[in-house]
Protein backbone atom coordinates (compact mmCIF):
# COMPACT_ATOMS: atom_id res chain seq x y z
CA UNK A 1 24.71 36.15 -28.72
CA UNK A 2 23.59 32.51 -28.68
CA UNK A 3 20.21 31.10 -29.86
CA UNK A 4 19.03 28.91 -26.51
CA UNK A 5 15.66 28.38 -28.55
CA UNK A 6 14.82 24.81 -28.72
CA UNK A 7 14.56 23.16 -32.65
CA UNK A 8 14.01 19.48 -31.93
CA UNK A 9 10.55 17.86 -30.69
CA UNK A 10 9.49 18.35 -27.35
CA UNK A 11 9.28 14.63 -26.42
CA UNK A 12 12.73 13.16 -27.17
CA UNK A 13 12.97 10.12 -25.07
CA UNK A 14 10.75 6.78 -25.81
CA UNK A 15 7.60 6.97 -26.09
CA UNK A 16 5.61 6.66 -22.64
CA UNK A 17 3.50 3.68 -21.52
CA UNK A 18 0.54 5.36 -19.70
CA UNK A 19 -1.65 1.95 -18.99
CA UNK A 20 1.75 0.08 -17.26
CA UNK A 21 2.17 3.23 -15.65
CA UNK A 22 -1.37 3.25 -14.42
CA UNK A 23 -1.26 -0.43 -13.10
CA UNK A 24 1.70 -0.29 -11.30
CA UNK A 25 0.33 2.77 -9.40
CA UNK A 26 -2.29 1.01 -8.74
CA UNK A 27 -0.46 -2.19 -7.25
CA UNK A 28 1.49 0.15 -5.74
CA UNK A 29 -1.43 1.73 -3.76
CA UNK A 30 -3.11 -1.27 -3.16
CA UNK A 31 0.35 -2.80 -1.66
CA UNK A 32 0.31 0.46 0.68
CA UNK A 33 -3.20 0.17 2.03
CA UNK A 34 -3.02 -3.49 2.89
CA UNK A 35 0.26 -3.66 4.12
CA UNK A 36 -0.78 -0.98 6.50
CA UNK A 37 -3.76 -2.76 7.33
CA UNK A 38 -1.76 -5.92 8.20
CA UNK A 39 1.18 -4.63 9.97
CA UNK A 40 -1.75 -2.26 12.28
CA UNK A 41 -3.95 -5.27 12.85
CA UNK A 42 -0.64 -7.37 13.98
CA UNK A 43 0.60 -4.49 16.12
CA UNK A 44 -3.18 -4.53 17.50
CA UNK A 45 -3.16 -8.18 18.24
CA UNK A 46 0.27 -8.78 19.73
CA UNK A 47 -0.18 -5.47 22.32
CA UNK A 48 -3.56 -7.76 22.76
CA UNK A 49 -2.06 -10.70 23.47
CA UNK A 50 0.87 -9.43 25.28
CA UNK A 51 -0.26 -6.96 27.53
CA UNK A 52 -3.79 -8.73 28.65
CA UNK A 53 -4.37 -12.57 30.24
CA UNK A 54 -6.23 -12.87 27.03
CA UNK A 55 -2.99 -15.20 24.99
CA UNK A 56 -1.75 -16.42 22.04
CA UNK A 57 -5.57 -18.26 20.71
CA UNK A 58 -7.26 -14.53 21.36
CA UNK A 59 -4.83 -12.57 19.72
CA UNK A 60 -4.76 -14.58 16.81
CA UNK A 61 -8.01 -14.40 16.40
CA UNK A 62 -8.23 -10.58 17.12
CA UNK A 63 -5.87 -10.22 14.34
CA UNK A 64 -8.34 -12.44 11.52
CA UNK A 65 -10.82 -10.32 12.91
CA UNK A 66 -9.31 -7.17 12.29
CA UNK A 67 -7.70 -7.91 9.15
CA UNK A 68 -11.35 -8.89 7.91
CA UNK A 69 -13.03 -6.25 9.00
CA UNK A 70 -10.87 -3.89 7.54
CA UNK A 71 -10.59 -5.69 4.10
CA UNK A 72 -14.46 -5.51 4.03
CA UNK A 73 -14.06 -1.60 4.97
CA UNK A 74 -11.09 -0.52 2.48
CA UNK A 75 -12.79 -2.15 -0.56
């Protein structure tokens, strides 16, 4: 029969950076939430602008509010 047991060390790659690691998750969840945030607030604003006589000044202005608002909120 053959021997399947394991002799080397249990960690045979490089050696693994925890803090990058941590601070790219980090961007990475911070590049989720306000990307979200933006592209909602824009989707907001132009069905705002579109679909009422309210135009282009309103919905611009709709969409600073928003974003602010929810800046102030996801902090």
């Amino acid at each position: 029969m053959a021997d399947n047991t394991p002799t080397g060390p249990v960690e045979t790659g490089a050696a693994m950076d925890y803090e990058e690691h941590d601070r790219t998750y980090s961007l990475f969840l911070a590049l989720a939430k306000y990307g979200s945030l933006h592209t909602a607030a824009l989707l907001i604003a132009m069905a705002f602008g579109f679909f009422t006589s309210a135009g282009f000044f309103s919905a611009t202005v709709l969409f600073i509010l928003i974003v602010a608002v929810g800046i102030y909120i996801l902090r």
